[in-house]
Protein backbone atom coordinates (compact mmCIF):
# COMPACT_ATOMS: atom_id res chain seq x y z
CA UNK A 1 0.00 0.00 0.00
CA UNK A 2 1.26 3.75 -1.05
CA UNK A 3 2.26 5.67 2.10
CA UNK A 4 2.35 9.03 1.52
CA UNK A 5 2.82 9.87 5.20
CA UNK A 6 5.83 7.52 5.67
CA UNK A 7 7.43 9.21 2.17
CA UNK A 8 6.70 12.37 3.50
CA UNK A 9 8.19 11.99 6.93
CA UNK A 10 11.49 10.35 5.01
CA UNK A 11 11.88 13.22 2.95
CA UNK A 12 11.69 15.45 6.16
CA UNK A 13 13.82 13.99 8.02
CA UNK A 14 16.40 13.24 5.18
CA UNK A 15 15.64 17.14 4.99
CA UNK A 16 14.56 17.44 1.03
CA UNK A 17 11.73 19.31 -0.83
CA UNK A 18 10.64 16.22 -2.26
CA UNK A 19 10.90 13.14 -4.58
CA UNK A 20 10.65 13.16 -7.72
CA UNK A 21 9.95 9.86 -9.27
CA UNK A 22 9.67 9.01 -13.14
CA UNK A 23 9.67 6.32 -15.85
CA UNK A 24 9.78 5.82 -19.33
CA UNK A 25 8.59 2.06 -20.45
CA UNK A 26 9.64 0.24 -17.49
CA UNK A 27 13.46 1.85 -17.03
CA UNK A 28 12.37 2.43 -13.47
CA UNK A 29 10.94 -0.29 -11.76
CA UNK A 30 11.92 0.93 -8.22
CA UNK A 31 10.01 3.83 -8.80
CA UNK A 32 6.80 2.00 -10.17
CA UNK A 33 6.95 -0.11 -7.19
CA UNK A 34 7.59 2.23 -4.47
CA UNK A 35 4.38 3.77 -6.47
CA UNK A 36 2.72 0.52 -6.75
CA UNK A 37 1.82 -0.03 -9.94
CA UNK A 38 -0.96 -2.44 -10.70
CA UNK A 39 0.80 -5.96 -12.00
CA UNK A 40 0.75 -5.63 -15.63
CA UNK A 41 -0.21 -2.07 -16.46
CA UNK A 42 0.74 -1.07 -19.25
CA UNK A 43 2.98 2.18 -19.63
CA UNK A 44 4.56 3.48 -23.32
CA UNK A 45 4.34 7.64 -22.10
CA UNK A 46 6.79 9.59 -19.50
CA UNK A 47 5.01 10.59 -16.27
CA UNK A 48 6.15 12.27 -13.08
CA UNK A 49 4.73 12.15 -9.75
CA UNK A 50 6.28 14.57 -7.40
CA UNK A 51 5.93 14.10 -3.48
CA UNK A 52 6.55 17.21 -1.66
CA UNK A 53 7.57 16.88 1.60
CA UNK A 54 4.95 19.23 2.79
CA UNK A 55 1.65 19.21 0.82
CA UNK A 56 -0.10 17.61 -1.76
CA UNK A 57 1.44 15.29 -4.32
CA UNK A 58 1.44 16.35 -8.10
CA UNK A 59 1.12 14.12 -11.10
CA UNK A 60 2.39 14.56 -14.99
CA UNK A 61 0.76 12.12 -16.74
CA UNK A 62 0.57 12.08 -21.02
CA UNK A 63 -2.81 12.29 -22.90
CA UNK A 64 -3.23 8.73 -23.90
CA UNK A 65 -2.17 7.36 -20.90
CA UNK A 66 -3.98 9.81 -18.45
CA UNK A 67 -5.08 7.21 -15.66
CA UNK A 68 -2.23 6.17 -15.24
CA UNK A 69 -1.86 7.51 -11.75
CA UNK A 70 -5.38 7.26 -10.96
CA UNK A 71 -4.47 4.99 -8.01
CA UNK A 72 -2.25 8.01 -6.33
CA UNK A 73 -3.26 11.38 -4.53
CA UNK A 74 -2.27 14.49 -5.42
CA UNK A 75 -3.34 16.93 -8.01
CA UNK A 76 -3.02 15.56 -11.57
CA UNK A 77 -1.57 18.07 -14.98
CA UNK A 78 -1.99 16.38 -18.18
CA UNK A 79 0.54 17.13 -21.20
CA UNK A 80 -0.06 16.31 -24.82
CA UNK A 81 3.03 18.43 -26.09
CA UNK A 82 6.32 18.17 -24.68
CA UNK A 83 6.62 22.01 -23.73
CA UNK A 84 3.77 21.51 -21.67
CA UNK A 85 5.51 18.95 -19.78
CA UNK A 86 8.52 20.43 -19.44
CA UNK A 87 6.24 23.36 -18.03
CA UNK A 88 4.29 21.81 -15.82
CA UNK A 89 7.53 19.53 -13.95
CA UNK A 90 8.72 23.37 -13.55
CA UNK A 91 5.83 24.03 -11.92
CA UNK A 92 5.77 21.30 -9.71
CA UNK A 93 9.19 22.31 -8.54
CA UNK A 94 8.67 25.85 -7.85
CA UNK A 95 9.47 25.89 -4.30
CA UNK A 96 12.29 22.69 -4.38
CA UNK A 97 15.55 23.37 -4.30
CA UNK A 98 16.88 20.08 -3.25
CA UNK A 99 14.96 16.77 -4.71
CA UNK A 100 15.62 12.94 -4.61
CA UNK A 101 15.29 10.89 -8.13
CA UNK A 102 16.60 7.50 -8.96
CA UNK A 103 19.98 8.88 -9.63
CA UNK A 104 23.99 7.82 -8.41
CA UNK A 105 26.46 10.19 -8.85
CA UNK A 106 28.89 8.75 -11.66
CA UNK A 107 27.13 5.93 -10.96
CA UNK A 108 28.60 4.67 -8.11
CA UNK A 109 25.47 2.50 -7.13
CA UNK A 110 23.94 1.08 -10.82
CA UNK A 111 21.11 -0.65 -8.74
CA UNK A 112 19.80 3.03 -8.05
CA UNK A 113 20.83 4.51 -11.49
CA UNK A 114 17.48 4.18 -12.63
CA UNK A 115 17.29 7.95 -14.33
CA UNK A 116 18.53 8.81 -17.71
CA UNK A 117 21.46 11.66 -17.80
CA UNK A 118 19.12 14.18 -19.75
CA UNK A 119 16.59 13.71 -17.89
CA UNK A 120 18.41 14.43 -14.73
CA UNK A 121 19.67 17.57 -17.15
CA UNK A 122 16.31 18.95 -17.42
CA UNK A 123 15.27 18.88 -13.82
CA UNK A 124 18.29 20.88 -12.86
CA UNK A 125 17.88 23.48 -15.67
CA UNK A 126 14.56 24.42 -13.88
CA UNK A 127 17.84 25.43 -10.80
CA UNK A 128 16.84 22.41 -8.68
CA UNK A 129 19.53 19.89 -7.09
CA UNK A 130 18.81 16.37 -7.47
CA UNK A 131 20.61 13.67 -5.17
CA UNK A 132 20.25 10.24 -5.06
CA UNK A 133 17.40 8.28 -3.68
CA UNK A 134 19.02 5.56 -2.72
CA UNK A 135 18.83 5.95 1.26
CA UNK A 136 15.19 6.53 0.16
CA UNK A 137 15.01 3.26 -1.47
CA UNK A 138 15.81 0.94 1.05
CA UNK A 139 13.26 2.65 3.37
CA UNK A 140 10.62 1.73 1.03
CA UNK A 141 11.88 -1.28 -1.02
CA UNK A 142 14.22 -2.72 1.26
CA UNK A 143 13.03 -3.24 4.55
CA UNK A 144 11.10 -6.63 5.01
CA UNK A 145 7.73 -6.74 6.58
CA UNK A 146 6.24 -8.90 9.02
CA UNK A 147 5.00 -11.33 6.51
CA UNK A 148 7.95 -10.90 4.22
CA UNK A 149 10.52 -12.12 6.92
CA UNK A 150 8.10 -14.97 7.90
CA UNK A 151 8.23 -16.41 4.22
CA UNK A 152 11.58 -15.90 4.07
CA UNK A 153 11.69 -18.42 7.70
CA UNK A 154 10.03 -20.34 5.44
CA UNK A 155 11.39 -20.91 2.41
CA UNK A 156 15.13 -20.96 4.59
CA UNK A 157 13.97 -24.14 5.62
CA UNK A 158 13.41 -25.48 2.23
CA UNK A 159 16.74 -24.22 0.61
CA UNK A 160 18.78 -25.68 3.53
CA UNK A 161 17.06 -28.70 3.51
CA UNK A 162 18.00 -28.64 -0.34
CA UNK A 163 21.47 -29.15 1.14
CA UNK A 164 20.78 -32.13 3.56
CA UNK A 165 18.92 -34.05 0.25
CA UNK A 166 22.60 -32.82 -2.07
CA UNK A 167 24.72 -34.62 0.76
CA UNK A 168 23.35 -37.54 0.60
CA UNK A 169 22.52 -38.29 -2.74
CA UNK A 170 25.88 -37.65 -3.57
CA UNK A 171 27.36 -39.97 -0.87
CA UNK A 172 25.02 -42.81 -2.35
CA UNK A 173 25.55 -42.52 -5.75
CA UNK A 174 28.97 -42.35 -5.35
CA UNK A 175 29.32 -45.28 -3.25
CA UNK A 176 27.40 -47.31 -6.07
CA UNK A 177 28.60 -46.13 -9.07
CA UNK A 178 31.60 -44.34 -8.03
CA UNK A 179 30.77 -41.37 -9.50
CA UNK A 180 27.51 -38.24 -10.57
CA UNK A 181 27.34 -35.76 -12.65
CA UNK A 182 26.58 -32.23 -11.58
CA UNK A 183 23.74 -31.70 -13.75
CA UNK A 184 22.46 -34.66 -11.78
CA UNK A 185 22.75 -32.95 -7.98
CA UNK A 186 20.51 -30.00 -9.94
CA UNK A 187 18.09 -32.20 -10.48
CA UNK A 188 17.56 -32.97 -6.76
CA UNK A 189 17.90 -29.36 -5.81
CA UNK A 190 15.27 -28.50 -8.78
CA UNK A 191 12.88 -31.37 -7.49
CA UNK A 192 12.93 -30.20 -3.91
CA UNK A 193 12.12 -26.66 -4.70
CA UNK A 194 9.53 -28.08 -7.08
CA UNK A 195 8.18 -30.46 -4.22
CA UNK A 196 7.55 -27.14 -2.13
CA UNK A 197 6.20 -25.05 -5.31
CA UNK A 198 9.30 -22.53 -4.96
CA UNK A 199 10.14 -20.35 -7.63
CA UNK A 200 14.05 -19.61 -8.63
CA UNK A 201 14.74 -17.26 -11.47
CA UNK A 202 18.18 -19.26 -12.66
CA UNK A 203 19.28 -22.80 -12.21
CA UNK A 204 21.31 -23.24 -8.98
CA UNK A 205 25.37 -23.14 -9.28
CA UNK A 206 26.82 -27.03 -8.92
CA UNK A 207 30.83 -26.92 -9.71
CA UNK A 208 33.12 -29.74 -8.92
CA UNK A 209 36.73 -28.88 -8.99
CA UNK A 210 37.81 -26.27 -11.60
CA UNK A 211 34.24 -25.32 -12.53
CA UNK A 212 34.10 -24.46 -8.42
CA UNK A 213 36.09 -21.78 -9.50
CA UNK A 214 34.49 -20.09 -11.72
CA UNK A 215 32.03 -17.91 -9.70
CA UNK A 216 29.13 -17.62 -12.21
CA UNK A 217 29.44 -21.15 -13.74
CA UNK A 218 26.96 -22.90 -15.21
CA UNK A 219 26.04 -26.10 -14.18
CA UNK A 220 27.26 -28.71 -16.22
CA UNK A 221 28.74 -27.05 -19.37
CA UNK A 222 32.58 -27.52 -18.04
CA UNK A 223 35.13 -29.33 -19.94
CA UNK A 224 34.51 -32.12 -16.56
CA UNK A 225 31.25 -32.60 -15.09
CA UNK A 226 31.67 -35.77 -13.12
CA UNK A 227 32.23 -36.02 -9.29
CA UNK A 228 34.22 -38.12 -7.86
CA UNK A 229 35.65 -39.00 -4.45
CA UNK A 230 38.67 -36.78 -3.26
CA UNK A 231 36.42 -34.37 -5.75
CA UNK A 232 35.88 -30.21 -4.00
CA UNK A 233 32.05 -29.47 -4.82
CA UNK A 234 30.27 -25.75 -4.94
CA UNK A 235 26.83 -25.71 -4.52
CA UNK A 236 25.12 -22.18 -4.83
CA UNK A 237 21.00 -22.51 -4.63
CA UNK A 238 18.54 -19.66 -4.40
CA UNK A 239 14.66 -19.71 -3.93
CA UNK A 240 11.45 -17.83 -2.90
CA UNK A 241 8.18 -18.30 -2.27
CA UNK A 242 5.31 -17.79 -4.92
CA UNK A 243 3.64 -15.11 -3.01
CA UNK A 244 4.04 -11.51 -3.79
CA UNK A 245 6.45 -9.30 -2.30
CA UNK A 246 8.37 -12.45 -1.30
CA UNK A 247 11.74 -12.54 -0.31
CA UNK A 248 14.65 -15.11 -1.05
CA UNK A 249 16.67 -17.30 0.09
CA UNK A 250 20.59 -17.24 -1.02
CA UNK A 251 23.11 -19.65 0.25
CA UNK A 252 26.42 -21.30 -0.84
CA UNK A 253 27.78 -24.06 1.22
CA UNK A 254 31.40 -25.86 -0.45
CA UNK A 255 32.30 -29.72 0.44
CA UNK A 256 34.84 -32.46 -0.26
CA UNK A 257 34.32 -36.07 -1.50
CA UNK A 258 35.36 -38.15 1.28
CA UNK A 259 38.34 -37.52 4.08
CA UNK A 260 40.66 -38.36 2.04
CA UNK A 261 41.44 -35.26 -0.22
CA UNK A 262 43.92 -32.32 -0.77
CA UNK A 263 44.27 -30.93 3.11
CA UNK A 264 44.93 -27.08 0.82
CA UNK A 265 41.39 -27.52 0.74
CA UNK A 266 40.48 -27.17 4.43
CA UNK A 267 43.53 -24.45 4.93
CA UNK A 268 42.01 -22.45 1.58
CA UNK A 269 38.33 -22.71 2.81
CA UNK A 270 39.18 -21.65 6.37
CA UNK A 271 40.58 -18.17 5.35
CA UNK A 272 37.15 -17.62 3.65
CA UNK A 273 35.62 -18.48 6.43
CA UNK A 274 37.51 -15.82 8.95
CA UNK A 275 36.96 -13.25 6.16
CA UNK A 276 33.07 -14.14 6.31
CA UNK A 277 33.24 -14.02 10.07
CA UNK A 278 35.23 -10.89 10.26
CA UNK A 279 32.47 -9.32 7.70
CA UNK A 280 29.51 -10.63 9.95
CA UNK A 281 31.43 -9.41 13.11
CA UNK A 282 31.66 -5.93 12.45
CA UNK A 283 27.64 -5.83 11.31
CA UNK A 284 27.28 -7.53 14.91
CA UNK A 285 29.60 -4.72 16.72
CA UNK A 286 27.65 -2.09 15.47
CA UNK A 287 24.21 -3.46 16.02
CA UNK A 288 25.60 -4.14 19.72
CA UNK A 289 25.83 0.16 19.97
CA UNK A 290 22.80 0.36 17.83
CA UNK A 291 25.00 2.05 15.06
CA UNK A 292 25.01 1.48 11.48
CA UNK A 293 27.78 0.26 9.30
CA UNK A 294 28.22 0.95 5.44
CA UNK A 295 28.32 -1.81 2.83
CA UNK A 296 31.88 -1.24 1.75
CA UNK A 297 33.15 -1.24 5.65
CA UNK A 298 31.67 -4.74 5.93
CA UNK A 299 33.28 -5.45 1.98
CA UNK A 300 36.96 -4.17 3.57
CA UNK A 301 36.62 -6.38 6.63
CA UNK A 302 36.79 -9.09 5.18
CA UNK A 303 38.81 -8.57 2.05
CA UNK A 304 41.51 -7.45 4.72
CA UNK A 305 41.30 -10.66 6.12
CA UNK A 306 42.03 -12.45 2.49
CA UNK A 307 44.31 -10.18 1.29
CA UNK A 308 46.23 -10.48 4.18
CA UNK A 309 46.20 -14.66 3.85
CA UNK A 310 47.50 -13.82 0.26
CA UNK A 311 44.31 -14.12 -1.59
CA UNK A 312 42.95 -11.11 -2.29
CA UNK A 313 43.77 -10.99 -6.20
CA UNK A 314 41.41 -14.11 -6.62
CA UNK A 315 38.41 -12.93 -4.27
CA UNK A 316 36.77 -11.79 -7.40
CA UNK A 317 33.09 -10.22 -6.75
CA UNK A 318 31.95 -8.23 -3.50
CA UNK A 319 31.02 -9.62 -0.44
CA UNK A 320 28.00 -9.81 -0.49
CA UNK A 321 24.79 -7.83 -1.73
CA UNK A 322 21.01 -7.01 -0.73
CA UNK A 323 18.75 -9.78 -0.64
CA UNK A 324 14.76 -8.85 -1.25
CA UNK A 325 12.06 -9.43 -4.28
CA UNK A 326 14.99 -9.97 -6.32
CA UNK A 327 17.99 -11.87 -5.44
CA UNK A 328 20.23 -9.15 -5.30
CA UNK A 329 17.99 -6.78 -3.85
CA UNK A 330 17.87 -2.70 -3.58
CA UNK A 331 19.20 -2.14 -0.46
CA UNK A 332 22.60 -1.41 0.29
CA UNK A 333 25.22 -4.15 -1.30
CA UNK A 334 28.23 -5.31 0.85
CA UNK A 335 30.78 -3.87 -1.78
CA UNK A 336 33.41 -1.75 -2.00
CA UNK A 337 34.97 -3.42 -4.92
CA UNK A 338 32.92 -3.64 -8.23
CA UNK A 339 31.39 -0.20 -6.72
CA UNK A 340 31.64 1.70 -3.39
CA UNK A 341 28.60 1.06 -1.50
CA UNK A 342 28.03 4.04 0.86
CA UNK A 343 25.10 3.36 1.99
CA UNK A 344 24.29 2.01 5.73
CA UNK A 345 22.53 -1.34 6.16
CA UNK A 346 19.53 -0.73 7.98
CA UNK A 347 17.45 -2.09 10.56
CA UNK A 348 14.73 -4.22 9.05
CA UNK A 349 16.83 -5.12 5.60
CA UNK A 350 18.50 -8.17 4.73
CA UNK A 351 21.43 -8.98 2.39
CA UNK A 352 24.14 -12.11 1.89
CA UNK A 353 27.92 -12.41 2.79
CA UNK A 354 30.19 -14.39 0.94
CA UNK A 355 33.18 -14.40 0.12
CA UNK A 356 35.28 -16.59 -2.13
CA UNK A 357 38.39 -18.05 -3.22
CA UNK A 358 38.96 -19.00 -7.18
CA UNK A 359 41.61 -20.99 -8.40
CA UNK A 360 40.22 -22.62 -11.69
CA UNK A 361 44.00 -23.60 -12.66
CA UNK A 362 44.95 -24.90 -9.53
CA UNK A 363 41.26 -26.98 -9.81
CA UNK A 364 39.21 -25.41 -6.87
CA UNK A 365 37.41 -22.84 -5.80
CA UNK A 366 35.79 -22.20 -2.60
CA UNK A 367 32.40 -19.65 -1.39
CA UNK A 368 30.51 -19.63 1.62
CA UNK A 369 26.99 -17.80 1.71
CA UNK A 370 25.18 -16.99 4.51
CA UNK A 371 21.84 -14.49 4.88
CA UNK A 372 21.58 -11.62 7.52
CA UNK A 373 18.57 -10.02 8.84
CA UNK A 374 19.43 -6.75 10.94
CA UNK A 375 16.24 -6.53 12.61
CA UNK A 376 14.32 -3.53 13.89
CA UNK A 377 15.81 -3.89 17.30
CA UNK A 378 19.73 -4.10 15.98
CA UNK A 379 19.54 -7.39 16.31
CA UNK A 380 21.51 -9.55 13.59
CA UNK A 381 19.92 -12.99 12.51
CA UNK A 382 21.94 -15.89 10.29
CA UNK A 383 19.34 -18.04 8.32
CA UNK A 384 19.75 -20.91 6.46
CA UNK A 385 20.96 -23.11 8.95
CA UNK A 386 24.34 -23.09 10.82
CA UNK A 387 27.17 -21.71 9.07
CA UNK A 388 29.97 -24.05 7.93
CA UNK A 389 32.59 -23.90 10.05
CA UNK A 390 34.62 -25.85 7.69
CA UNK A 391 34.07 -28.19 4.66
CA UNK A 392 31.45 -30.35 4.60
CA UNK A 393 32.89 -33.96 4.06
CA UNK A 394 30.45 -36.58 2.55
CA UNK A 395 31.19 -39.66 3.60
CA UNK A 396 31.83 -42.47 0.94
């Protein structure tokens, strides 16, 4: 449900004019569901809806399209020619000088880069600032509900049962035919999340060896598919529940074939470990003071720790990112790598840490991936199941 109230008291506390949200054809889908669009409306025509954060809303809507807002307060301008819009966004603004949009300066944060360059161009020729939403955006896209975090409960259970069913199907096929194939394990991971009518927007990461080290492989197209005992296995699964608004599951959990196998396994796999626990650590530290901590402190906690083991040039992605709707959600990523994630993780938002170790040449690689709820009380929650503490070792 639209808040108005809640976006107004964000924008006065953040201490803006207002928010200015707009899409073209679907480029903005934070800001049509922040808005909340009807499912499946159909949208070919700019509009604007401006939220003040004192008054009444306004709304720019085109001609042919001019219900599209219907569903929202506020006043409502309609434009046929494009002077007219251009006049009546100016008039909106009259009073702003300071306004959010779905906009990241040299777009340090793409997941908020949401609003072309010109048109950014045209709402500061009218002599209005416009800063980035994205604090705004985890407010209002980010933080879970009451029912959202209870599905997510839920659907934890499935994915880390997923786990439990991998383990042992590999330790009995194995011990019968001496070998599987990873396309093989996806089945069983497909079938459970099948069995609990999940729904997963890519097939689930299974990479024995070499493929383990490629960090967005795809299961069962490398040059060796077939596991083996004294074999290193990834296994990267995500899920949700088919219910709207409902929030995933993300988890990464990396094993060995038997006890017998390469003991650089277990010293590799510990340092990501430490790195994932010095990550989770500091989020826990500044709960403990009910403080916040930015995405890229948490990302330099625990690439410190694998840098210092030696490893940093092959911890190749960010620690971790926002978890929500999507799987990599649109609140604050753990990153200050790919990007530099300035923005404090929140009470009431969740998002993933794990780090990783590649080493396709040397034939492993190595993740661990566990979810974090900071809850509304600075509380910090691990779901999924407990962590590894070290490799899982299937017995055969």
């Amino acid at each position: 449900m639209f808040d108005l109230n809640a976006i107004q008291k964000a924008l006065t506390d953040a201490g803006l004019d207002g928010w200015l949200f707009y899409d073209f054809r679907g480029q903005n889908p934070l800001a049509t569901r922040i808005l909340q669009f009807p499912v499946g409306q159909h949208s070919t025509r700019r509009f604007f809806y401006f939220v003040p954060a004192h008054g009444e809303p306004v709304k720019i809507v085109h001609k042919i399209e001019s219900t599209a807002l219907d569903h929202l307060p506020g006043k409502k301008f309609v434009y046929l020619a494009w002077q007219q819009l251009e006049a009546f966004i100016q008039e909106a603004l009259v009073t702003s000088r300071e306004i959010a949009m779905e906009y990241s300066p040299m777009n340090a944060i793409p997941y908020v880069s949401k609003v072309d360059a010109g048109t950014v161009e045209l709402i500061r020729s009218f002599g209005v600032t416009v800063v980035s939403s994205g604090d705004l955006i985890q407010l209002f896209e980010a933080v879970l509900s009451p029912d959202q975090w209870a599905g997510h409960l839920e659907v934890s259970k499935y994915t880390e049962e997923a786990f439990e069913l991998v383990w042992a199907f590999l330790a009995d096929q194995i011990k019968a035919k001496g070998e599987v194939d990873e396309k093989d394990v996806l089945n069983v991971i497909n079938n459970q999340f099948r069995k609990h009518d999940l729904f997963w927007d890519h097939d689930a990461i299974v990479g024995v060896n070499a493929n383990a080290g490629l960090p967005h492989y795809a299961t069962g197209t490398g040059a060796n598919t077939k596991i083996r005992k004294g074999d290193l296995l990834l296994v990267d699964l995500w899920a949700k529940l088919k219910k709207p608004g409902s929030i995933y599951s993300d988890l990464t959990r990396t094993c060995v074939i038997g006890k017998d196998h390469n003991p650089k396994y277990d010293e590799i796999f510990k340092i990501v470990i430490d790195g994932r626990d010095a990550a989770l650590n500091l989020v826990k530290q500044a709960a403990g003071k009910k403080e916040t901590v930015t995405g890229a402190a948490v990302d330099r906690a625990c690439r410190k720790v694998i840098t210092d083991a030696g490893y940093g040039d092959f911890f190749t992605h960010r620690t971790g990112h926002s978890l929500g709707q999507e799987g990599h959600g649109n609140g604050a990523h753990i990153d200050d790598i790919e990007t530099s994630d300035s923005r404090s993780l929140i009470p009431g938002t969740m998002f993933t840490i794990e780090p990783g170790i590649y080493l396709p040449e040397q034939n492993m690689g190595f993740r661990s991936e566990v979810d974090v709820y900071l809850t509304n009380n600075f509380e910090v929650i691990v779901t999924g199941g407990t962590p590894q503490t070290g490799l899982t070792i299937i017995d055969v």
